[in-house]
N, C-alpha and C. Protein backbone atom coordinates (compact mmCIF):
# COMPACT_ATOMS: atom_id res chain seq x y z
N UNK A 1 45.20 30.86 -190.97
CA UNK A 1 45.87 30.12 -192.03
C UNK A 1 47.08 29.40 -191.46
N UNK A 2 47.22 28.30 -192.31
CA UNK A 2 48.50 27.14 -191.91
C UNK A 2 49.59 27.09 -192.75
N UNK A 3 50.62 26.58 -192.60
CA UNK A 3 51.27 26.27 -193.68
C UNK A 3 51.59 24.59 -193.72
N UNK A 4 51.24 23.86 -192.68
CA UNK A 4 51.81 22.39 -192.95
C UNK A 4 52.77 21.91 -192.63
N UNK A 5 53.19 22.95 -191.60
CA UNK A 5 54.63 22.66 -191.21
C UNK A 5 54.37 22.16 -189.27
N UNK A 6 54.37 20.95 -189.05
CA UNK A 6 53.71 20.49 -188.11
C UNK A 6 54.90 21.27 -186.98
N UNK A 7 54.46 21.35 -185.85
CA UNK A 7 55.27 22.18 -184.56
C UNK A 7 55.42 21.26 -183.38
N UNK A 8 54.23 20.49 -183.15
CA UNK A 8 54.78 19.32 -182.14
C UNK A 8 53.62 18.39 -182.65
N UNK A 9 54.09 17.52 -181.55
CA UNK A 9 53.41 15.89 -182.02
C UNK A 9 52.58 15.81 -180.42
N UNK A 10 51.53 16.28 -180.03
CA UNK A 10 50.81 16.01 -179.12
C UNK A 10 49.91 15.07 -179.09
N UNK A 11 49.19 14.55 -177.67
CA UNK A 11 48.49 13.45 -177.21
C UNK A 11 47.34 13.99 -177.15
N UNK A 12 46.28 12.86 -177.76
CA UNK A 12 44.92 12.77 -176.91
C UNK A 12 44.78 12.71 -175.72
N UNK A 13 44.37 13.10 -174.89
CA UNK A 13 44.00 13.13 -173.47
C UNK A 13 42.89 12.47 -173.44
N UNK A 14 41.59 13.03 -174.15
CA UNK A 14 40.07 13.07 -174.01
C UNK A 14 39.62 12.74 -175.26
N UNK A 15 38.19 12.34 -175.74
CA UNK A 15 37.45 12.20 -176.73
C UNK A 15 36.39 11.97 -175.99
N UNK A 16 35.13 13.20 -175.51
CA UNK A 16 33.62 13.22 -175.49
C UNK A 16 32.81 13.58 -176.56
N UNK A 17 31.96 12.83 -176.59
CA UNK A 17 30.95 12.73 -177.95
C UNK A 17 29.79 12.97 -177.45
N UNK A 18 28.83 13.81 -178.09
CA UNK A 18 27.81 14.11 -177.85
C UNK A 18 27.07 13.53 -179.24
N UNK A 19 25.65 13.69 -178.94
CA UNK A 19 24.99 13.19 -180.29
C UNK A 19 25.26 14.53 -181.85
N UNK A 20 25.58 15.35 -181.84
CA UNK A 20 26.33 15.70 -183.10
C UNK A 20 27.36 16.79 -183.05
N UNK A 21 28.22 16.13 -181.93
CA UNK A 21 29.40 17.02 -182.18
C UNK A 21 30.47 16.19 -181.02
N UNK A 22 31.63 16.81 -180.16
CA UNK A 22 32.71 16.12 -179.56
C UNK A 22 33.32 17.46 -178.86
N UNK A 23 33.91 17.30 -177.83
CA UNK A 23 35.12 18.17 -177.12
C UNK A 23 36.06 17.02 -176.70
N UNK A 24 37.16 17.85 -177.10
CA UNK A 24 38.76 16.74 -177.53
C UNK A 24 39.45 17.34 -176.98
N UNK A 25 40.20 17.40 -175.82
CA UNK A 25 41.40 17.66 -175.22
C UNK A 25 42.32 16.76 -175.55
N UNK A 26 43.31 17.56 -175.53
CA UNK A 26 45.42 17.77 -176.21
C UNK A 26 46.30 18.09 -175.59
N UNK A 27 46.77 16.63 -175.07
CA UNK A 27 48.17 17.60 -174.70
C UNK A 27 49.01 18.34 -175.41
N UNK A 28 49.89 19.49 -175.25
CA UNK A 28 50.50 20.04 -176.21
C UNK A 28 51.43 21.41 -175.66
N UNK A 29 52.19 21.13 -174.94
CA UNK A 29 52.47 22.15 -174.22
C UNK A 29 53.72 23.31 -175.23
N UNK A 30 54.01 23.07 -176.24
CA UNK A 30 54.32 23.99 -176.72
C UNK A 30 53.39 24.97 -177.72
N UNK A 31 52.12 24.25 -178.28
CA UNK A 31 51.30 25.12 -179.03
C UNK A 31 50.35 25.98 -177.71
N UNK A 32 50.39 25.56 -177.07
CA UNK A 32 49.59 26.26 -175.92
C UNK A 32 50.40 26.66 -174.92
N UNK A 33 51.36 27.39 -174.93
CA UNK A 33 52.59 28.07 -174.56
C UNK A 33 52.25 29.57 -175.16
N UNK A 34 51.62 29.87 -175.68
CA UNK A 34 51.07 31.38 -176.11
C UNK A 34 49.53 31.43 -176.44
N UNK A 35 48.63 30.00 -175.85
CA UNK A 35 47.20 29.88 -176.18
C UNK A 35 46.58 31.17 -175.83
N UNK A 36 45.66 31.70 -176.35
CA UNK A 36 44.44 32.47 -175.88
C UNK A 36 43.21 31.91 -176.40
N UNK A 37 42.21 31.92 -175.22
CA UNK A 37 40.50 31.48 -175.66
C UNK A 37 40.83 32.16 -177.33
N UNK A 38 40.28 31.26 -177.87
CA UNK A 38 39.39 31.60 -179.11
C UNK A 38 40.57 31.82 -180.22
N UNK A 39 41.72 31.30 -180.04
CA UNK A 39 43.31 30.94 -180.92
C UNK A 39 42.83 29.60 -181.99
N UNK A 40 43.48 29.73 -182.85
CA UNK A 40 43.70 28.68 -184.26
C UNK A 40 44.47 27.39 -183.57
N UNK A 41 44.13 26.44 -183.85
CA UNK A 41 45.46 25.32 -183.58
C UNK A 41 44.83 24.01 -184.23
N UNK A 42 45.80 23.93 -185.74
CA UNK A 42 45.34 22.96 -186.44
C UNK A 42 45.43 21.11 -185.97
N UNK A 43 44.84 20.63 -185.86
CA UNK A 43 44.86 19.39 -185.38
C UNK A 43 44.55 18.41 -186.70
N UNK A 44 46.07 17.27 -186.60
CA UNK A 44 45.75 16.35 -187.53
C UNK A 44 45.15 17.33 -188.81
N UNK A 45 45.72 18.58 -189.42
CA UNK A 45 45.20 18.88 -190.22
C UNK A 45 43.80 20.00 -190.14
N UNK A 46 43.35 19.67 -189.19
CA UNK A 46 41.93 20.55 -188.94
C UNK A 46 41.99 21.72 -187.93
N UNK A 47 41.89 22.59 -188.50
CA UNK A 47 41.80 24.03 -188.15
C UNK A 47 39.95 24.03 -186.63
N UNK A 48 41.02 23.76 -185.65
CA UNK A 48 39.96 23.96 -184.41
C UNK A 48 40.33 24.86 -183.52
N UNK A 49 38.97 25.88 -183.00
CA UNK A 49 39.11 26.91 -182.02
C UNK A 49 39.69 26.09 -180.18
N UNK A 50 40.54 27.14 -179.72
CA UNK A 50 40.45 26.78 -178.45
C UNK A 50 39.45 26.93 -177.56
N UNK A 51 39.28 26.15 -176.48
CA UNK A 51 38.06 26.90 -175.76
C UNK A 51 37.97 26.66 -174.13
N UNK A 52 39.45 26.20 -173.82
CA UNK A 52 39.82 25.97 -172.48
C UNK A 52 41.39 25.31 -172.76
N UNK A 53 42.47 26.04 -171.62
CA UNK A 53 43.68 26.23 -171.45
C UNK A 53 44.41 25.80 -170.73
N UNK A 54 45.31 25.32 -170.29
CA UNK A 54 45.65 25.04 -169.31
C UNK A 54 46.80 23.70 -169.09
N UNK A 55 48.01 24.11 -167.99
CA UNK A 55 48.89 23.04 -167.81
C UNK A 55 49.46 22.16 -168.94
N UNK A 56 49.57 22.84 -170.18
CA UNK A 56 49.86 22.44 -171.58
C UNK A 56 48.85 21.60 -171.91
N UNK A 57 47.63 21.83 -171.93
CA UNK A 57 46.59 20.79 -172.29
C UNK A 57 45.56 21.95 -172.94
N UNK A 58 44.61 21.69 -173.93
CA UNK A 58 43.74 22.28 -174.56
C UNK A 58 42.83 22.01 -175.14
N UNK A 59 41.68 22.19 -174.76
CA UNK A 59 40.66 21.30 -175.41
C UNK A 59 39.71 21.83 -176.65
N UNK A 60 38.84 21.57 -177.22
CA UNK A 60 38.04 22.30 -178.34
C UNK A 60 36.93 21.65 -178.84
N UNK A 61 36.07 22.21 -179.41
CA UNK A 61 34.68 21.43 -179.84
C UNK A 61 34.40 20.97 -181.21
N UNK A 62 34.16 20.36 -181.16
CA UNK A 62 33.80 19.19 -182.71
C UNK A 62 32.86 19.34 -183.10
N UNK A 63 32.37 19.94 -184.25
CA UNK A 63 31.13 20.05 -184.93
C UNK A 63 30.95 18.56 -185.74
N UNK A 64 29.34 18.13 -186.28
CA UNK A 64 29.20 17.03 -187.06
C UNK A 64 29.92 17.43 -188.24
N UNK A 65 29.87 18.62 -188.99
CA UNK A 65 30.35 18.76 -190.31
C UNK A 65 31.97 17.89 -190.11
N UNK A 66 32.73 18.38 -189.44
CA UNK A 66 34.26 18.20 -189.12
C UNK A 66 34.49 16.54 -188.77
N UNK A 67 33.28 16.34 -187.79
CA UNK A 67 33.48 15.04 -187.74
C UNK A 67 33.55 14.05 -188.86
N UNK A 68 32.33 14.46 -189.84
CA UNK A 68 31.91 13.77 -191.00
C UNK A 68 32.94 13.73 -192.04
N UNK A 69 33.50 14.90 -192.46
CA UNK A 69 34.34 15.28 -193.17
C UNK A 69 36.25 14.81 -192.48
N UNK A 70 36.42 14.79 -191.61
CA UNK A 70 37.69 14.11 -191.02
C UNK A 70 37.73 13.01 -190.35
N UNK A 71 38.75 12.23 -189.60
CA UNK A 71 38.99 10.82 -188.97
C UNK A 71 39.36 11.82 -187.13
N UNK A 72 38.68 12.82 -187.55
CA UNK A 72 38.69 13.21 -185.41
C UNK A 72 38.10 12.32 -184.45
N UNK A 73 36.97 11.84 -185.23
CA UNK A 73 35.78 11.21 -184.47
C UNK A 73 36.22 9.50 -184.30
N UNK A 74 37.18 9.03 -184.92
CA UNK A 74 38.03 7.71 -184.40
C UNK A 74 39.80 8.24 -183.28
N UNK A 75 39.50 9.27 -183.03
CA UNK A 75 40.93 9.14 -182.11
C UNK A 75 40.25 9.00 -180.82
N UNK A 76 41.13 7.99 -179.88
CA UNK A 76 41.40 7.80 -178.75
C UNK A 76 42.28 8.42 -177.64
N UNK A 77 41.85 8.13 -176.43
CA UNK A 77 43.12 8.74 -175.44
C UNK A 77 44.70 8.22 -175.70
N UNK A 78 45.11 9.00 -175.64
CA UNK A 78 46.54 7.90 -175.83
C UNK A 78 47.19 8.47 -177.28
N UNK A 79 46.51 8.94 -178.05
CA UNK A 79 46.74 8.71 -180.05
C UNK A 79 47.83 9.81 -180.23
N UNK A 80 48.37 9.89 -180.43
CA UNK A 80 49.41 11.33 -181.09
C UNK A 80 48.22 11.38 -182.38
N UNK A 81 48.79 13.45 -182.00
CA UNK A 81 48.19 14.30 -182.95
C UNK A 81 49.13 15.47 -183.50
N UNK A 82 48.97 15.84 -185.00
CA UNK A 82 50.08 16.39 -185.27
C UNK A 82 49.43 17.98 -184.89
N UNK A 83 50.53 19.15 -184.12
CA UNK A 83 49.80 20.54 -184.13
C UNK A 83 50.29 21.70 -185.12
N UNK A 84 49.77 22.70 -184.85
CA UNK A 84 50.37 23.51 -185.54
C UNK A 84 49.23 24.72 -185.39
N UNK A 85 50.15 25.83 -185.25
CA UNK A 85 48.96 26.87 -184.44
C UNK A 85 48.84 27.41 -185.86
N UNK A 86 48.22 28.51 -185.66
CA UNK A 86 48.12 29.18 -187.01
C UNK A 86 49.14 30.38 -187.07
N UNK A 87 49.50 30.71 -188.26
CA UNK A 87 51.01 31.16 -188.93
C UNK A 87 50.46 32.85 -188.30
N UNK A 88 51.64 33.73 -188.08
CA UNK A 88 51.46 34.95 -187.59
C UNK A 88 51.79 35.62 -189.08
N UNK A 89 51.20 37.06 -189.07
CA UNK A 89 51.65 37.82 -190.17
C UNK A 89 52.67 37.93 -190.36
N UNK A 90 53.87 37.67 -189.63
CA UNK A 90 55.28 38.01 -189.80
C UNK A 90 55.96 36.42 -189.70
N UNK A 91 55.21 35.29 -189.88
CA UNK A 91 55.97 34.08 -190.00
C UNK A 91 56.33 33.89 -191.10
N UNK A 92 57.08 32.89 -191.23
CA UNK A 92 57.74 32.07 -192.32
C UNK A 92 56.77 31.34 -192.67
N UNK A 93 56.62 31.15 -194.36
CA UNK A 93 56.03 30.69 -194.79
C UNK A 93 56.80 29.47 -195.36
N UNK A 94 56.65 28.10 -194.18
CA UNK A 94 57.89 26.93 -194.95
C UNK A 94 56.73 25.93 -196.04
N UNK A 95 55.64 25.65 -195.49
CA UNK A 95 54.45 24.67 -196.75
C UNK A 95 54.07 25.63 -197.61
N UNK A 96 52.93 25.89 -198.01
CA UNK A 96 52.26 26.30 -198.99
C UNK A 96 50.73 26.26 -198.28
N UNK A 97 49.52 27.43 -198.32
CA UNK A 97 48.72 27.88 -198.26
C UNK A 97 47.80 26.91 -197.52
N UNK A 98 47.58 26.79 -195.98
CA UNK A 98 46.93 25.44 -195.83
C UNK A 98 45.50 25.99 -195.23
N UNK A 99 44.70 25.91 -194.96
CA UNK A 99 43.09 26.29 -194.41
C UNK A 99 42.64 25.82 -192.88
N UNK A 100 43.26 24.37 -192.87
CA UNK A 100 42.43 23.23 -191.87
C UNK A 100 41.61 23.13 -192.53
N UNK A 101 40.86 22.97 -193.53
CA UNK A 101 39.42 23.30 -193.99
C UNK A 101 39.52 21.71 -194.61
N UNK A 102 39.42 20.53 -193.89
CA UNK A 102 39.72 19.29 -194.17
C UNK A 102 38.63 18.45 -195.69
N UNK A 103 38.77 18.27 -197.10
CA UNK A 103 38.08 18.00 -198.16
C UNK A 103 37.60 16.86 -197.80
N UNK A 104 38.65 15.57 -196.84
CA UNK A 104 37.93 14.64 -196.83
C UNK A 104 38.82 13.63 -196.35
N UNK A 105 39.11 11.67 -196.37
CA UNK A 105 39.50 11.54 -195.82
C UNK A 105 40.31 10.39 -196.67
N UNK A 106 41.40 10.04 -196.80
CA UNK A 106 41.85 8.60 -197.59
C UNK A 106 42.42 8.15 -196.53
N UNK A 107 42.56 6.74 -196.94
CA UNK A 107 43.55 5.47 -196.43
C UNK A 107 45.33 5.28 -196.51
N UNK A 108 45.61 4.95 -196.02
CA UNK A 108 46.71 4.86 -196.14
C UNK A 108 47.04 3.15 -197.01
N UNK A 109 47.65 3.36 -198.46
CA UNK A 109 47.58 1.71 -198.85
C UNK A 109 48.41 1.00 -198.99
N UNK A 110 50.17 1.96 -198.76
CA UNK A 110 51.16 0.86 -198.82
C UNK A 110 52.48 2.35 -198.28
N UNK A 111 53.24 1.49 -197.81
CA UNK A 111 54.79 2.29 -197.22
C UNK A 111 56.15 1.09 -198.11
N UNK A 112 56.63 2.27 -198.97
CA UNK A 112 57.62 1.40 -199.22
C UNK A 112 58.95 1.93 -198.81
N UNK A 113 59.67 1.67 -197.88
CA UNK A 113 60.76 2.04 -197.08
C UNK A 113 61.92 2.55 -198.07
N UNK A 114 62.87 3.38 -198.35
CA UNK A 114 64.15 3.75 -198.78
C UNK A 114 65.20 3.82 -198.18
N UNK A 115 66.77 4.01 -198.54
CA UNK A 115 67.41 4.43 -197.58
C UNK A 115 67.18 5.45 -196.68
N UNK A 116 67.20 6.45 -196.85
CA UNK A 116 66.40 7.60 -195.32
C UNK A 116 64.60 7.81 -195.22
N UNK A 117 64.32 7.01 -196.23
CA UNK A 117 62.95 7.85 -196.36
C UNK A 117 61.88 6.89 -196.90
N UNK A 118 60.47 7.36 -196.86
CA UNK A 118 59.83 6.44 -197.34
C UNK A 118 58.97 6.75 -198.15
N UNK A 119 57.95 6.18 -199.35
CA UNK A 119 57.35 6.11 -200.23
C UNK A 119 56.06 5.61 -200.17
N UNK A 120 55.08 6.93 -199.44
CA UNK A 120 53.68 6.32 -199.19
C UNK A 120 52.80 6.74 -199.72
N UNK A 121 51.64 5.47 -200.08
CA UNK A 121 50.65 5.52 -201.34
C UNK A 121 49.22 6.35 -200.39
N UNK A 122 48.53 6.68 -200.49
CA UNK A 122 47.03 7.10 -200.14
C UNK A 122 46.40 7.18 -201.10
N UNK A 123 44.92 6.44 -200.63
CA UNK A 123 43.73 6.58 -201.60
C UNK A 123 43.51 8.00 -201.51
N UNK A 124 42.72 8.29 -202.54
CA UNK A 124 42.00 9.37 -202.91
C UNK A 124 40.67 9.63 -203.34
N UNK A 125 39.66 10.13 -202.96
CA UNK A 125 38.07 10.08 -203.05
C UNK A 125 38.38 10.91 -204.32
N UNK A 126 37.18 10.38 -204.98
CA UNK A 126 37.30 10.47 -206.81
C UNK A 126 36.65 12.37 -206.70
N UNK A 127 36.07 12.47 -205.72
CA UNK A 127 36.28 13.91 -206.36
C UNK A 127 36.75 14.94 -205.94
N UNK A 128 38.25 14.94 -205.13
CA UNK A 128 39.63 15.44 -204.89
C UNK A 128 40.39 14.97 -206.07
N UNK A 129 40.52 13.66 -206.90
CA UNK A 129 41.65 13.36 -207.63
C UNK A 129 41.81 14.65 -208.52
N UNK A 130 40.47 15.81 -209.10
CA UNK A 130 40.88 16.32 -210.39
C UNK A 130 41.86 17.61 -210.16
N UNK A 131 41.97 17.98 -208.24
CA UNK A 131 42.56 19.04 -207.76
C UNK A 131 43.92 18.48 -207.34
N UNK A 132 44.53 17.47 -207.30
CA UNK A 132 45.79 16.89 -207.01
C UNK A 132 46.79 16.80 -208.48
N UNK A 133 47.70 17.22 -208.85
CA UNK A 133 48.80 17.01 -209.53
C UNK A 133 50.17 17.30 -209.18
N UNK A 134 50.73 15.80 -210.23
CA UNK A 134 51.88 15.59 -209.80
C UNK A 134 53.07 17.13 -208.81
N UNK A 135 53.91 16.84 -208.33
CA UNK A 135 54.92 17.92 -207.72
C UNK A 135 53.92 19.00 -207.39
N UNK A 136 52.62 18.86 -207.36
CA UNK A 136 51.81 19.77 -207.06
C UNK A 136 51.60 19.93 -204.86
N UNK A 137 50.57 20.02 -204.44
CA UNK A 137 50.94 20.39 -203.04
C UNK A 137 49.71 19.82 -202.38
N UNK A 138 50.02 18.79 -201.20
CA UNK A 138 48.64 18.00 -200.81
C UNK A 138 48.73 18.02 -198.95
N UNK A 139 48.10 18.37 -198.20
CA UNK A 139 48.14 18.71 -196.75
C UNK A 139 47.74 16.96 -196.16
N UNK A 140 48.49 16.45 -195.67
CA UNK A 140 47.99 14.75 -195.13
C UNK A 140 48.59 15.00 -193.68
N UNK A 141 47.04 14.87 -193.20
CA UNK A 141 46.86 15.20 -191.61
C UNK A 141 47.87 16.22 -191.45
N UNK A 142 47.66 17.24 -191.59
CA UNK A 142 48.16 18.20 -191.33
C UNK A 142 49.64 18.66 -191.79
N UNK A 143 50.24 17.37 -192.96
CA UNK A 143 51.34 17.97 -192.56
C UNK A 143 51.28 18.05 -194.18
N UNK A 144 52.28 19.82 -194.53
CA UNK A 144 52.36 19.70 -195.78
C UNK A 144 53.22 18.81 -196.94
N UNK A 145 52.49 18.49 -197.88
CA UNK A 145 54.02 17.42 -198.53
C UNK A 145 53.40 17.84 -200.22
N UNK A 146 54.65 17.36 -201.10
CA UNK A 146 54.94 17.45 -202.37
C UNK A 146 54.44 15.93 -203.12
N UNK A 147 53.50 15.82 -203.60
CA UNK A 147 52.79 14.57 -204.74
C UNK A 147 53.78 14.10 -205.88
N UNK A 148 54.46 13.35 -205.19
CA UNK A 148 55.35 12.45 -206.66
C UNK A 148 54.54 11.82 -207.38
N UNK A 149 53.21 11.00 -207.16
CA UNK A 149 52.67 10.79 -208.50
C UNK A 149 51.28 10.53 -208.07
N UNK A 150 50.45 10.53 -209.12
CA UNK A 150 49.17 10.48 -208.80
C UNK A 150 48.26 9.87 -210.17
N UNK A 151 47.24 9.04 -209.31
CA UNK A 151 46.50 8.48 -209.99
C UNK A 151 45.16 8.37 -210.10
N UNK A 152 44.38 7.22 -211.01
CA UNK A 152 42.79 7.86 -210.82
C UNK A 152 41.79 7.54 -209.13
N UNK A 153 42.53 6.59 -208.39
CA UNK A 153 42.39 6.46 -207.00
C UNK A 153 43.14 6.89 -205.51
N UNK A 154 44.03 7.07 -206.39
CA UNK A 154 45.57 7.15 -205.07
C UNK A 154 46.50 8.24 -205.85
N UNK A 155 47.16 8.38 -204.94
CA UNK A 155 48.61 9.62 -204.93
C UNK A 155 49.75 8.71 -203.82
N UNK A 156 50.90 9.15 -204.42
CA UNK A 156 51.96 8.86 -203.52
C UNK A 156 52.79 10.25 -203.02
N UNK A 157 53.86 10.65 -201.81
CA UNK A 157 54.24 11.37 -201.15
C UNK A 157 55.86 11.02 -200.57
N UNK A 158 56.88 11.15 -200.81
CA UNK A 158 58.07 10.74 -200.03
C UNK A 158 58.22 11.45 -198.94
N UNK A 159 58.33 10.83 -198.37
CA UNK A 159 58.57 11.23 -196.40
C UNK A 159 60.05 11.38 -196.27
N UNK A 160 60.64 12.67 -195.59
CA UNK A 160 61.76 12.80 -195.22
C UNK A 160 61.85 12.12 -193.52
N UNK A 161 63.40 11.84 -193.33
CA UNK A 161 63.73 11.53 -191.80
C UNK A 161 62.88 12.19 -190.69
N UNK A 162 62.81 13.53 -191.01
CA UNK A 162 62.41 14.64 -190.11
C UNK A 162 60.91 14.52 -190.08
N UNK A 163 60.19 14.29 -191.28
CA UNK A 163 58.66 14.02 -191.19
C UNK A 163 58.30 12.89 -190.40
N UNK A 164 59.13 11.74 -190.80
CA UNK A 164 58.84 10.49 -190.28
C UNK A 164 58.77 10.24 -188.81
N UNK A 165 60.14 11.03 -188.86
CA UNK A 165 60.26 11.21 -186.78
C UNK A 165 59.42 12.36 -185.94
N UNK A 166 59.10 13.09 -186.39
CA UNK A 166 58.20 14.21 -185.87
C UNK A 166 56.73 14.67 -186.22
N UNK A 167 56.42 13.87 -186.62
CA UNK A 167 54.56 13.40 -187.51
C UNK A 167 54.59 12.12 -187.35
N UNK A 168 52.74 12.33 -186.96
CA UNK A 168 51.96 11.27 -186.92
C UNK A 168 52.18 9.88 -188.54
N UNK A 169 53.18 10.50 -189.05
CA UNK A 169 52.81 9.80 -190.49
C UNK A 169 54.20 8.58 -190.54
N UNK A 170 54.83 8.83 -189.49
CA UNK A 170 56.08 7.65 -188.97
C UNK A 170 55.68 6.71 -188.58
N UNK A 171 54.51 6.36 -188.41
CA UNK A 171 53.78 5.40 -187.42
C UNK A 171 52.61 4.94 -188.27
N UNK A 172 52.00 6.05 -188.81
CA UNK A 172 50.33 5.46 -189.32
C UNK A 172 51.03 4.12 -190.03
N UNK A 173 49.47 2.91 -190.42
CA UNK A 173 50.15 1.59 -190.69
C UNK A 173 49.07 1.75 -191.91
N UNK A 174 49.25 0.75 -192.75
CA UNK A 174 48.78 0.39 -193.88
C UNK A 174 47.43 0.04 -193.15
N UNK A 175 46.02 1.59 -194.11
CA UNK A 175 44.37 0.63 -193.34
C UNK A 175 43.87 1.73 -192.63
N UNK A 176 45.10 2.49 -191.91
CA UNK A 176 45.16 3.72 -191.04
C UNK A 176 44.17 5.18 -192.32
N UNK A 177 43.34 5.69 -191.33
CA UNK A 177 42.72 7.07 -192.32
C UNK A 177 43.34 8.02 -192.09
N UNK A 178 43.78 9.06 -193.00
CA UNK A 178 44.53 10.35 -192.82
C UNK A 178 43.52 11.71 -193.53
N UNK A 179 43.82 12.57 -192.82
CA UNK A 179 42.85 13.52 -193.41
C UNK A 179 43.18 14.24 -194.74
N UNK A 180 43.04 14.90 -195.56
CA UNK A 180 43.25 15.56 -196.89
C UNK A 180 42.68 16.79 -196.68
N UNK A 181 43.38 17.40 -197.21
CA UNK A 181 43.14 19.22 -197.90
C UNK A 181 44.37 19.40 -198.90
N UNK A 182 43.16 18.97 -200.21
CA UNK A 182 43.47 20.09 -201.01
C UNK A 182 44.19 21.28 -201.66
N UNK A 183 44.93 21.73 -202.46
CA UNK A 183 45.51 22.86 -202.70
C UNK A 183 44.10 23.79 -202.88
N UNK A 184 43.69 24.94 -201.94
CA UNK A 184 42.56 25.90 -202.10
C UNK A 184 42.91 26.56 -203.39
N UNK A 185 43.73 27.00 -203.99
CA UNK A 185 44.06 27.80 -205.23
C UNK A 185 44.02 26.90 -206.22
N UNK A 186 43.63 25.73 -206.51
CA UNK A 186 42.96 25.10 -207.54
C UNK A 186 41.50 24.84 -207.47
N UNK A 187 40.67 24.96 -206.50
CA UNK A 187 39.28 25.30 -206.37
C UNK A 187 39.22 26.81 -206.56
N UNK A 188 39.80 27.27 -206.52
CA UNK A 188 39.36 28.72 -207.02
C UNK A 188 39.53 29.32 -208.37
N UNK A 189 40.77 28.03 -208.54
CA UNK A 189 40.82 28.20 -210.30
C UNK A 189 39.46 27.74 -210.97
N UNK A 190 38.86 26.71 -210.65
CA UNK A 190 37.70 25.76 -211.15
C UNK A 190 36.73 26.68 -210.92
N UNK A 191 36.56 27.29 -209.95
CA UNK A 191 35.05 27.99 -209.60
C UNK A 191 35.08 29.34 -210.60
N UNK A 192 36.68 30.09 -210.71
CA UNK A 192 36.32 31.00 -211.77
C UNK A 192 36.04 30.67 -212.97
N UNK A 193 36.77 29.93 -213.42
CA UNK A 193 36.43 29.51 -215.22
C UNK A 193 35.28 28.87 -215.01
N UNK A 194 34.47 28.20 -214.91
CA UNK A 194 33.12 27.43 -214.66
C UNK A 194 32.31 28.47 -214.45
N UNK A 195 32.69 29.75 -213.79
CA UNK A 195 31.53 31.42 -213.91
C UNK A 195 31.79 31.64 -215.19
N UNK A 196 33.17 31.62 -215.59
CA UNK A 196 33.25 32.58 -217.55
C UNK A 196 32.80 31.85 -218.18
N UNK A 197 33.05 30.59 -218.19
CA UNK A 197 32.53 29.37 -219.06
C UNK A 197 30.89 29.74 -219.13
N UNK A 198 30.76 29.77 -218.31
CA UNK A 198 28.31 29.68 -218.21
C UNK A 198 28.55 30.95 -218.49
N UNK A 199 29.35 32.13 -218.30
CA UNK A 199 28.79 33.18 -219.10
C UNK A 199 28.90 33.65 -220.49
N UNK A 200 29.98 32.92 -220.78
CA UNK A 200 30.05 32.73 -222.23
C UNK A 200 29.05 32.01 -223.22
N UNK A 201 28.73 30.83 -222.19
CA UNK A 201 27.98 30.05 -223.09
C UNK A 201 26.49 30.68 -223.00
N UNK A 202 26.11 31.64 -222.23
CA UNK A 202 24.84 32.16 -222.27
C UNK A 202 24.79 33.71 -222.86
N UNK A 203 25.90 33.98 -223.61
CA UNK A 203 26.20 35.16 -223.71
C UNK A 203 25.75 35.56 -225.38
């Protein structure tokens, strides 16, 4: 488990593609500063196993599901990626409940700049909008943030100094895809009442 609280801003090294899957090496020498084979380390949001170590670099394998379902399968050498290992039983919990378990993928459709901070719109695939509400809690590429408003296509997000300068999300440009997850504790709200509901109604 994650919380969204990104830890460093590492590089693509690598992107090999096979016909339905990828191994992606990362630079990242502080999340792999305590790596072990077979460790959590969320990328851009997505919860991927390690599977080779080394000289602050780390690489991991890409399934089609992950590909299909996230924007992994468009990064290049060169790309910053946001990390974040997975939270220890005794960490701080600074985001809110994150998976890697990526729902899907929106656009980025407008940045409107503030005095410290900025005001950015993302589409939203119509069937994530009914799990997003306002001041509610939305994971974009990995990093956790708070939904100032939301609509029947898009949601907006205010970016602090500290997000802007230390996430991939200081840079993405209007056009750019970002990954999404979900608050999991509103799919679990839906999946229980939708069991009482059909058992009521067959009852």
């Amino acid at each position: 488990m994650f919380t969204g609280i990104v830890e460093e801003l590492g590089t693509v090294v690598a992107l090999e593609t096979a016909t339905d899957s990828a191994r992606l090496t990362i630079r990242g020498p502080l999340v792999t500063s305590d790596a072990e084979h077979g460790a959590s380390i969320a990328v851009n949001g997505v919860c991927l196993t390690v599977v080779t170590h080394g000289d602050g670099e780390f690489s991991v394998d890409v399934m089609a599901e992950t590909l299909a379902r996230s924007s992994l399968g468009a990064l290049e050498a060169g790309a910053p990626v946001n990390l974040e290992r997975a939270m220890p039983a005794s960490g701080r919990f600074g985001g809110h409940v994150v998976q890697g378990h990526v729902d899907g993928t929106g656009t980025l459709i407008a940045r409107t700049p503030g005095e410290q901070w900025e005001v950015v719109e993302v589409s939203l695939p119509r069937g994530l909008a009914p799990y997003v509400v306002e001041k509610g809690s939305i994971t974009v590429d990995g990093v956790s943030l708070t939904v100032v408003d939301v609509g029947e296509s898009s949601f907006t997000v205010s970016l602090i100094p500290t997000t802007l300068g230390l996430t991939t999300l200081g840079t993405k440009g209007v056009g750019d895809p970002v990954n999404l997850e979900v608050d999991v504790l509103a799919k679990y709200v839906e999946r229980l009442l939708a069991a009482r509901f059909a058992a009521e109604a067959t009852s």
